[in-house]
PDB file of N, CA and C in Angstrom:
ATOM      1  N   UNK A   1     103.718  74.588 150.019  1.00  0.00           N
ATOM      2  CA  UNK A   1     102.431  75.220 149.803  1.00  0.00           C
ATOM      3  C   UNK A   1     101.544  74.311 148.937  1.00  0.00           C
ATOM      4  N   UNK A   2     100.231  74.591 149.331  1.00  0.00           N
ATOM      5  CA  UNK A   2      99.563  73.464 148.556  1.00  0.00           C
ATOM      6  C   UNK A   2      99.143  73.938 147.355  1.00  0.00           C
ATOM      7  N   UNK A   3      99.037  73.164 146.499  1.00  0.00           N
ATOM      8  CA  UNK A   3      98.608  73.777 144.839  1.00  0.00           C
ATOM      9  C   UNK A   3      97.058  73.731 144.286  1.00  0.00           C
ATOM     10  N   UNK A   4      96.414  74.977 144.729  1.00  0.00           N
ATOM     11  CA  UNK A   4      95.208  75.022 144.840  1.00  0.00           C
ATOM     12  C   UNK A   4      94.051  74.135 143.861  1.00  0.00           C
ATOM     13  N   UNK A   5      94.659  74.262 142.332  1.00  0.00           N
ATOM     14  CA  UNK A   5      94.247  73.873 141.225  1.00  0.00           C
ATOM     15  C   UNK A   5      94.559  72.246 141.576  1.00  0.00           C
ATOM     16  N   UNK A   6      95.180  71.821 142.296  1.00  0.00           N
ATOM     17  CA  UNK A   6      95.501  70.727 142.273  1.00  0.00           C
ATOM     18  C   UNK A   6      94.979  69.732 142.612  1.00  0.00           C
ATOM     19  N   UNK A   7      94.285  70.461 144.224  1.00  0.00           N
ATOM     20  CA  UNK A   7      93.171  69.864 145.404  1.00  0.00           C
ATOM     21  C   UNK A   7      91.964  69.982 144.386  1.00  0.00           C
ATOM     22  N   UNK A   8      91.504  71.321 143.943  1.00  0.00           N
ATOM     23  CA  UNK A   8      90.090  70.928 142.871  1.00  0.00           C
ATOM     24  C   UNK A   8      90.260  70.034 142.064  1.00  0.00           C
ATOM     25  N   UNK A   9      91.275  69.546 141.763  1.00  0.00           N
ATOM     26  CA  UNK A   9      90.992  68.744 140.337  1.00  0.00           C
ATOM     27  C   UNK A   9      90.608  67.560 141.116  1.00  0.00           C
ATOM     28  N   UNK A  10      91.409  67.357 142.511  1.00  0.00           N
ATOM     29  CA  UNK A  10      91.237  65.903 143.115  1.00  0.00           C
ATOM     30  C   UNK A  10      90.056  65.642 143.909  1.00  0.00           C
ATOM     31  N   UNK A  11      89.217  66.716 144.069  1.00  0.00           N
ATOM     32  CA  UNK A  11      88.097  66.984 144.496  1.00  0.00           C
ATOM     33  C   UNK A  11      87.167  66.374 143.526  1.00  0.00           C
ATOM     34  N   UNK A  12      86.887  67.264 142.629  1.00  0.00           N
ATOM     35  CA  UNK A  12      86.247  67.059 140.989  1.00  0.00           C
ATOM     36  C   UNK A  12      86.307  65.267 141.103  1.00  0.00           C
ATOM     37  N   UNK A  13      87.931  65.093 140.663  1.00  0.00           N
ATOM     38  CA  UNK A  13      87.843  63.605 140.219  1.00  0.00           C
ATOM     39  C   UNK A  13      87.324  62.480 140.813  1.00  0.00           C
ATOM     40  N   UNK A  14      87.144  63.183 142.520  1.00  0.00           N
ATOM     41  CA  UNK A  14      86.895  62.310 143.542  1.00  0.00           C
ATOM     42  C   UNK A  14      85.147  61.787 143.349  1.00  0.00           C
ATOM     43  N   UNK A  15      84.591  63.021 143.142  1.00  0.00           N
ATOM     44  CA  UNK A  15      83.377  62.946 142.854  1.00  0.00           C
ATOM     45  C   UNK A  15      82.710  62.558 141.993  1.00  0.00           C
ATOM     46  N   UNK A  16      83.460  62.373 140.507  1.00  0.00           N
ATOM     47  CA  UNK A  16      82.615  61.676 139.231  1.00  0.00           C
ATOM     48  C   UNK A  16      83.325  60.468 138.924  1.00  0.00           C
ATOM     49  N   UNK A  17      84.457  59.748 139.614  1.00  0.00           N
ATOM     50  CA  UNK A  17      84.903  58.651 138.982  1.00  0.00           C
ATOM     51  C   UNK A  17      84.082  57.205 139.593  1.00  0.00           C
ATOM     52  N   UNK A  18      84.253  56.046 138.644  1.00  0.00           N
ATOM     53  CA  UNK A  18      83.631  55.231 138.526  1.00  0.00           C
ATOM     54  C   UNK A  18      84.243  54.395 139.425  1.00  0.00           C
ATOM     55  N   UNK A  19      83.352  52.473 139.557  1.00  0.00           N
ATOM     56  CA  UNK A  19      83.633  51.977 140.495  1.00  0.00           C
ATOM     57  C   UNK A  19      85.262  51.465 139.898  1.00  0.00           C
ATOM     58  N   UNK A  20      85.697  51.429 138.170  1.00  0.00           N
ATOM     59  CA  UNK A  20      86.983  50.988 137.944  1.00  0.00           C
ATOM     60  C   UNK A  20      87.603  51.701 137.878  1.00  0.00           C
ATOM     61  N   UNK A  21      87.576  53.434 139.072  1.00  0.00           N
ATOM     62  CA  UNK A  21      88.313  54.307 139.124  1.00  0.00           C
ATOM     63  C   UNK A  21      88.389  55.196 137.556  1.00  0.00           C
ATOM     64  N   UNK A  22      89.697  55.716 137.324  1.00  0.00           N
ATOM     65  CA  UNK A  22      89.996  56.647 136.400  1.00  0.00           C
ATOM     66  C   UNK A  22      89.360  55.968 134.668  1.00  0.00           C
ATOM     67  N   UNK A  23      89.739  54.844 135.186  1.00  0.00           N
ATOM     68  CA  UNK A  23      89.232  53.658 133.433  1.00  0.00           C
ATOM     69  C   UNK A  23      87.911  54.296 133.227  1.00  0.00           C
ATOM     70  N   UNK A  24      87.419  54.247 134.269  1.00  0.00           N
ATOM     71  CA  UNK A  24      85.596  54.542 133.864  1.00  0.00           C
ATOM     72  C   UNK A  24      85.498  55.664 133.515  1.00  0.00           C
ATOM     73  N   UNK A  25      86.375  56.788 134.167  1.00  0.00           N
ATOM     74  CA  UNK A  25      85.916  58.136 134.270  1.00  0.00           C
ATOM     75  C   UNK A  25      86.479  58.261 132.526  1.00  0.00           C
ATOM     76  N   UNK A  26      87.870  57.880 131.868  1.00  0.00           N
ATOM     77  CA  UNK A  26      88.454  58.088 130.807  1.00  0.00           C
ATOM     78  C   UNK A  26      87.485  57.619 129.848  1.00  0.00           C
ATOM     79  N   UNK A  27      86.813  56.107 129.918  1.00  0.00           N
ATOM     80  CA  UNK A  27      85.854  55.602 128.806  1.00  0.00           C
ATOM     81  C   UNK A  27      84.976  56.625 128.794  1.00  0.00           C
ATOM     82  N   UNK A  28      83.874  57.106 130.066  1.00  0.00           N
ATOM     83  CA  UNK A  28      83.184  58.199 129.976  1.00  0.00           C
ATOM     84  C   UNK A  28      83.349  59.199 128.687  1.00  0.00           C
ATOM     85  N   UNK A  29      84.373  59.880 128.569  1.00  0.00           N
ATOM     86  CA  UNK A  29      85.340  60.892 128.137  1.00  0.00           C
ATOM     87  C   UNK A  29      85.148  60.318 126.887  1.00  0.00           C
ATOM     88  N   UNK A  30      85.636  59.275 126.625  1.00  0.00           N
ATOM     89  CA  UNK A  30      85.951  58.978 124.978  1.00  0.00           C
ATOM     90  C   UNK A  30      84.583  59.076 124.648  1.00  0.00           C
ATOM     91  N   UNK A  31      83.476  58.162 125.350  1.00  0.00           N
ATOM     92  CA  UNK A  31      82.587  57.673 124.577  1.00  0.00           C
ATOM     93  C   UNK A  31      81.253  59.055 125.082  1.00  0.00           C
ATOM     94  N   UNK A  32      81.466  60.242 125.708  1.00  0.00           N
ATOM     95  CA  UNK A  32      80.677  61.159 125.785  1.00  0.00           C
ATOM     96  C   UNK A  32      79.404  60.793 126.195  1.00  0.00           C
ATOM     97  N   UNK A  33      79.374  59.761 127.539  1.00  0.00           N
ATOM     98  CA  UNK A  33      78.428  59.471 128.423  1.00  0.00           C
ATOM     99  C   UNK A  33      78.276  60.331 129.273  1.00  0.00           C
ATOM    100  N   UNK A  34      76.406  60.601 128.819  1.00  0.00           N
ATOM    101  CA  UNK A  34      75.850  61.790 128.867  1.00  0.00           C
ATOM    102  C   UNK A  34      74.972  61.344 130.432  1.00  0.00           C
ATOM    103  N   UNK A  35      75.027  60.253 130.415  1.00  0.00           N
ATOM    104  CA  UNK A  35      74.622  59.410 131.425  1.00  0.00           C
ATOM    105  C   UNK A  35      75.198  59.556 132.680  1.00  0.00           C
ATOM    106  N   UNK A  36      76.649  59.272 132.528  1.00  0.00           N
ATOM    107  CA  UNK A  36      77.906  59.638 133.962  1.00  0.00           C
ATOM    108  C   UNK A  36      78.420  61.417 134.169  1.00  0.00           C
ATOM    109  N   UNK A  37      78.526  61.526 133.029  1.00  0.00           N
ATOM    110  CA  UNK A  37      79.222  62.968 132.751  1.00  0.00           C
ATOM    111  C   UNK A  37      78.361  64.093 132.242  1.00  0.00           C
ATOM    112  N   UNK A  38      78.225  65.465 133.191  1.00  0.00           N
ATOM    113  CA  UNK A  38      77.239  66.434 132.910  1.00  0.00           C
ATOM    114  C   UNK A  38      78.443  67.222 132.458  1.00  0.00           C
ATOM    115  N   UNK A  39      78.156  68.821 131.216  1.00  0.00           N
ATOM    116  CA  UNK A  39      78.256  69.438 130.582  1.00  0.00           C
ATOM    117  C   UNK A  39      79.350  69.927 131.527  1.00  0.00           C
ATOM    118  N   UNK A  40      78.576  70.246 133.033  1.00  0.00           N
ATOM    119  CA  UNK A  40      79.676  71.257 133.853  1.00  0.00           C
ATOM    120  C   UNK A  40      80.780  70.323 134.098  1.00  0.00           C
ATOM    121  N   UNK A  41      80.524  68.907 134.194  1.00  0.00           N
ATOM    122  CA  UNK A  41      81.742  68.002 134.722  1.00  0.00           C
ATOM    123  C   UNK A  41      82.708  68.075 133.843  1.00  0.00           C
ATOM    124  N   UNK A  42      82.614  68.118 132.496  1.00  0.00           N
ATOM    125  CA  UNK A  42      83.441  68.323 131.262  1.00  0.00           C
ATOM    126  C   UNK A  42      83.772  69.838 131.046  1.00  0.00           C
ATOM    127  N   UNK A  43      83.398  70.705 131.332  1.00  0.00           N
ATOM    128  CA  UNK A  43      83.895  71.833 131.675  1.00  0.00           C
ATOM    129  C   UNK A  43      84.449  72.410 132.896  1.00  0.00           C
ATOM    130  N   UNK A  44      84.706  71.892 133.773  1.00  0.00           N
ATOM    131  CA  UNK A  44      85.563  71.716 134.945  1.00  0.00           C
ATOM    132  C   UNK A  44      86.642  70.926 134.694  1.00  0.00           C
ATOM    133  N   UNK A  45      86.796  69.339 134.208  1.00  0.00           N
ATOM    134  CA  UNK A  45      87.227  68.785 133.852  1.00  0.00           C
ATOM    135  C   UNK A  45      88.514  69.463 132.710  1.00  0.00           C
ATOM    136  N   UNK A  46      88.277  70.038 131.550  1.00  0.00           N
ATOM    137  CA  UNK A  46      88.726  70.716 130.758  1.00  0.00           C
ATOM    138  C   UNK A  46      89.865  71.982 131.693  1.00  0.00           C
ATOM    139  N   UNK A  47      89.174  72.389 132.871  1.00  0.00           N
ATOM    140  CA  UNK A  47      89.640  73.607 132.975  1.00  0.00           C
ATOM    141  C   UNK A  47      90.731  73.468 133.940  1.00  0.00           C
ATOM    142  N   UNK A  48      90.558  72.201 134.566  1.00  0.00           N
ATOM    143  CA  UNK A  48      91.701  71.606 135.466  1.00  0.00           C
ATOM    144  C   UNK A  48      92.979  70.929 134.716  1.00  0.00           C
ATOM    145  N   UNK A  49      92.860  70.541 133.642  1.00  0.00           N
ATOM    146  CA  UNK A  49      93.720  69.819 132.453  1.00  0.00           C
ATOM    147  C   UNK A  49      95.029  70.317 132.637  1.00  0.00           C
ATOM    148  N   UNK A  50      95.751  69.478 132.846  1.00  0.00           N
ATOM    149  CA  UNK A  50      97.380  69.456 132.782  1.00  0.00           C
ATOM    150  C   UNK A  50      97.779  70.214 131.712  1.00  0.00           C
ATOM    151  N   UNK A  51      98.915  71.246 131.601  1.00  0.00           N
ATOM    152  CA  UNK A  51      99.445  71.920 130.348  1.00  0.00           C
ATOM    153  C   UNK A  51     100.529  70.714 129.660  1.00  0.00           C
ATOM    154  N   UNK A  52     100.681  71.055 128.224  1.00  0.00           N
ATOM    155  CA  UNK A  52     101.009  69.896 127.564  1.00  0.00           C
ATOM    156  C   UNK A  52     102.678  69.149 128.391  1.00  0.00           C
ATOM    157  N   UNK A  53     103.276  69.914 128.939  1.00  0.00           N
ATOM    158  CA  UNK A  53     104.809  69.950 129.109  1.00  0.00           C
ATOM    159  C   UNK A  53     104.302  68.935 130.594  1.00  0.00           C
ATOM    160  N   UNK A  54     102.961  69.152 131.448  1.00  0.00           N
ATOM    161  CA  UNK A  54     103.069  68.297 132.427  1.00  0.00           C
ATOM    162  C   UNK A  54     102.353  66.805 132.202  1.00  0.00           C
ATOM    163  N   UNK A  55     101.327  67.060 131.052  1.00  0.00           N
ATOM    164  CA  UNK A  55     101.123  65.860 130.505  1.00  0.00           C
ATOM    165  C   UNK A  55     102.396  64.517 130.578  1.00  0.00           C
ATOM    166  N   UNK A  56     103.346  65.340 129.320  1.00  0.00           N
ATOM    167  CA  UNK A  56     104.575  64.893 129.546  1.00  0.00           C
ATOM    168  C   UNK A  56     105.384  64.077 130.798  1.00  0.00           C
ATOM    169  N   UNK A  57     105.093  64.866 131.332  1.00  0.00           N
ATOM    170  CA  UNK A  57     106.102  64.612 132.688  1.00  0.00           C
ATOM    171  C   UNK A  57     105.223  63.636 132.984  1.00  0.00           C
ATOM    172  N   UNK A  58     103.847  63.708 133.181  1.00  0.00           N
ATOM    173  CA  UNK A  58     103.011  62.395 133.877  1.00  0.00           C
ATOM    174  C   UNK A  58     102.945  61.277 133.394  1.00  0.00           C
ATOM    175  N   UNK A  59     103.174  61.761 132.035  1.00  0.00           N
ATOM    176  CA  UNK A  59     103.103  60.235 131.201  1.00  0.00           C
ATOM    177  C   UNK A  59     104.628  59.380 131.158  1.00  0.00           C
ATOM    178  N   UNK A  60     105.433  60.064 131.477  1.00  0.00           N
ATOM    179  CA  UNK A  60     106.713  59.211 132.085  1.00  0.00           C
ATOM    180  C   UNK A  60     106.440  59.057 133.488  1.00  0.00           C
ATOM    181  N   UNK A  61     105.437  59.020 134.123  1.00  0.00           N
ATOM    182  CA  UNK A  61     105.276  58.235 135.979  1.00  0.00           C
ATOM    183  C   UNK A  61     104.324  56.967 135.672  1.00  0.00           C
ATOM    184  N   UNK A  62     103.918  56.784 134.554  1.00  0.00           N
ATOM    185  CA  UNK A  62     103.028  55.725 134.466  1.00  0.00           C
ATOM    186  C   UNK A  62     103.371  54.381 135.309  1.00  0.00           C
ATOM    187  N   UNK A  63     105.054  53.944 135.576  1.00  0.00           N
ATOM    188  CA  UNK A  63     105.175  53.174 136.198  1.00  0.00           C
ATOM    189  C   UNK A  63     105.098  53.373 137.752  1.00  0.00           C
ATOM    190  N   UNK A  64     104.817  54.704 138.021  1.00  0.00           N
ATOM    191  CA  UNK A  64     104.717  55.054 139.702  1.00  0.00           C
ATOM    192  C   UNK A  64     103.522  54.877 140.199  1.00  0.00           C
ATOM    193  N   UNK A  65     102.335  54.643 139.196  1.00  0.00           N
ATOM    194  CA  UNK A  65     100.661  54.957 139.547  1.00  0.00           C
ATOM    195  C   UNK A  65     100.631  54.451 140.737  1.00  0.00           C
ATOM    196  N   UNK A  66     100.605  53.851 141.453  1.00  0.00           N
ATOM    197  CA  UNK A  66     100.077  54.092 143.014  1.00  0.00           C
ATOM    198  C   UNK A  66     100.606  54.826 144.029  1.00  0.00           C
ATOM    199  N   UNK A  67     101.901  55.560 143.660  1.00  0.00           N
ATOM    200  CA  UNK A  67     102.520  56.660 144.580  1.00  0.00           C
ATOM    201  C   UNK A  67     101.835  57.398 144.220  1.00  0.00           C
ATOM    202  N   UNK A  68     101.591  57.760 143.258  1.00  0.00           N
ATOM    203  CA  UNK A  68     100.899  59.324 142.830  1.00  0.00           C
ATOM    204  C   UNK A  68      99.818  60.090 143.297  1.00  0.00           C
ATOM    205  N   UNK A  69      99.580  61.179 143.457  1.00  0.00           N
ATOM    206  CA  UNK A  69      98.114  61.851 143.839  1.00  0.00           C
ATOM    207  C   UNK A  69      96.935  61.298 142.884  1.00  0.00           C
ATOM    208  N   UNK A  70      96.185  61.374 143.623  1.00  0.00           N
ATOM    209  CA  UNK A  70      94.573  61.468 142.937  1.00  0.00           C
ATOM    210  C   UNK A  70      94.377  61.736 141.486  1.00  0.00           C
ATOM    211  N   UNK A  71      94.958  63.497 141.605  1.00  0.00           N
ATOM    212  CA  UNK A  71      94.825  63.919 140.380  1.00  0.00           C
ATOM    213  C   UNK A  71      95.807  63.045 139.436  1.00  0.00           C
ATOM    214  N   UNK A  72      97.208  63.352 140.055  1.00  0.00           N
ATOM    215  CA  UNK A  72      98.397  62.655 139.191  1.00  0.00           C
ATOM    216  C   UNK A  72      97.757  61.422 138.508  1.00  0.00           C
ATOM    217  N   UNK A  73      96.956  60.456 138.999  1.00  0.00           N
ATOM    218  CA  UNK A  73      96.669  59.177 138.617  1.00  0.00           C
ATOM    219  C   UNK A  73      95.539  59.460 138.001  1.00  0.00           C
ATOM    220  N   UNK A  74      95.270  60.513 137.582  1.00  0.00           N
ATOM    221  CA  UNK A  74      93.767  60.585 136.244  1.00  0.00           C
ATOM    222  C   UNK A  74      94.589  61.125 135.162  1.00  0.00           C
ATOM    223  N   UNK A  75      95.799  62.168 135.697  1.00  0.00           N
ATOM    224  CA  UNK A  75      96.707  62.675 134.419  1.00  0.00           C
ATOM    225  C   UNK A  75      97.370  61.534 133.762  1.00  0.00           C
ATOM    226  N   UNK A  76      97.809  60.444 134.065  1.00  0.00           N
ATOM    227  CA  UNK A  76      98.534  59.334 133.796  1.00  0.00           C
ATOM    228  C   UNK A  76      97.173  58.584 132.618  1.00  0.00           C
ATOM    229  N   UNK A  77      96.175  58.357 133.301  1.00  0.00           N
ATOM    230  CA  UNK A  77      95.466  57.848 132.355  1.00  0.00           C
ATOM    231  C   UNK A  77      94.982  58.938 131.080  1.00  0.00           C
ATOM    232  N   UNK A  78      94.440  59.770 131.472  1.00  0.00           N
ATOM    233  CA  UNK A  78      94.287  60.874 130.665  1.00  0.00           C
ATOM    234  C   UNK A  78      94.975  61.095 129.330  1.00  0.00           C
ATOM    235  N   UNK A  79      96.827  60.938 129.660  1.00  0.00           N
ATOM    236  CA  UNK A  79      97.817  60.909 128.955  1.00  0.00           C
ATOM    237  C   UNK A  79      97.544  59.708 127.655  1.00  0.00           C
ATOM    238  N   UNK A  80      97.227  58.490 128.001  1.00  0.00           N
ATOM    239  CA  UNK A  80      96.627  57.359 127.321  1.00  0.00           C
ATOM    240  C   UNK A  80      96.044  57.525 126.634  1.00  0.00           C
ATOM    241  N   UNK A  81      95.062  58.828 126.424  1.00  0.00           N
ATOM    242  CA  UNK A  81      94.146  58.903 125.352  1.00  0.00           C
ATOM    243  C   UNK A  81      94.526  59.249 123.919  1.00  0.00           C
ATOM    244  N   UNK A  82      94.313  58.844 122.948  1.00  0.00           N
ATOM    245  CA  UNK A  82      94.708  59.067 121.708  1.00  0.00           C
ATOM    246  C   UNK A  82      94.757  60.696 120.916  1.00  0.00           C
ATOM    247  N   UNK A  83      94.050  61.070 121.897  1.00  0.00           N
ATOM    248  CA  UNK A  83      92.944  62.738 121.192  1.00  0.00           C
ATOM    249  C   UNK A  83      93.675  63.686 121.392  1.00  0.00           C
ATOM    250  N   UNK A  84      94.773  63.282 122.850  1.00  0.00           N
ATOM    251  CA  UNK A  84      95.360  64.373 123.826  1.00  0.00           C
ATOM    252  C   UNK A  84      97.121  64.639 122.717  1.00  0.00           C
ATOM    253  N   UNK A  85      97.434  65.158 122.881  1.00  0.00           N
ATOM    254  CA  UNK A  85      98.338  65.906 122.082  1.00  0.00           C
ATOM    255  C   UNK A  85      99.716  66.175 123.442  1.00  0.00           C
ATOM    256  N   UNK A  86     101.169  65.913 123.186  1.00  0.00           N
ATOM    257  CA  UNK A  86     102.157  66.652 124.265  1.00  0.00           C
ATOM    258  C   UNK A  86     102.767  67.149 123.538  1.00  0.00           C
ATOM    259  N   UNK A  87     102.293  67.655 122.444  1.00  0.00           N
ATOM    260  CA  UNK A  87     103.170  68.754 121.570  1.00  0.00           C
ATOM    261  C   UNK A  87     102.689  70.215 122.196  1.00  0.00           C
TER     262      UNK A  87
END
């Protein structure tokens, strides 16, 4: 069965990431470019967010990134960020 939340997120990501893929979309994120990223994109963004336990799990596939889904490969970078918490 397909995982509904899963296809939106890869939808979403499909639509605001940059030409260096997830890098751009993550710098976006850090640096709160108001320029690339609208209010709703960060609140969609937010609402699709991996729970901490799958963070986890994604951030041990880091060496799989090109098998992975769409989404999987924004959670992987995502995971990278300093801010994000897998407690």
């Amino acid at each position: 069965m397909i995982d509904v939340d899963m296809l939106l997120a890869a939808i979403l990501l499909g639509s605001i990431r940059g030409s260096e893929g997830y890098k751009d979309l993550k710098r976006w994120i850090v640096e709160v470019d108001d320029d690339h990223l609208e209010v709703a994109q960060l609140e969609q963004l937010i609402r699709y967010m991996p729970e901490p336990e799958q963070i986890s799990q994604l951030a041990a596939l880091k060496d799989d990134y090109e098998m992975l889904s769409e989404a999987e490969q924004f959670g992987v970078i995502v995971c990278s960020m300093c801010c994000l918490s897998t407690s």
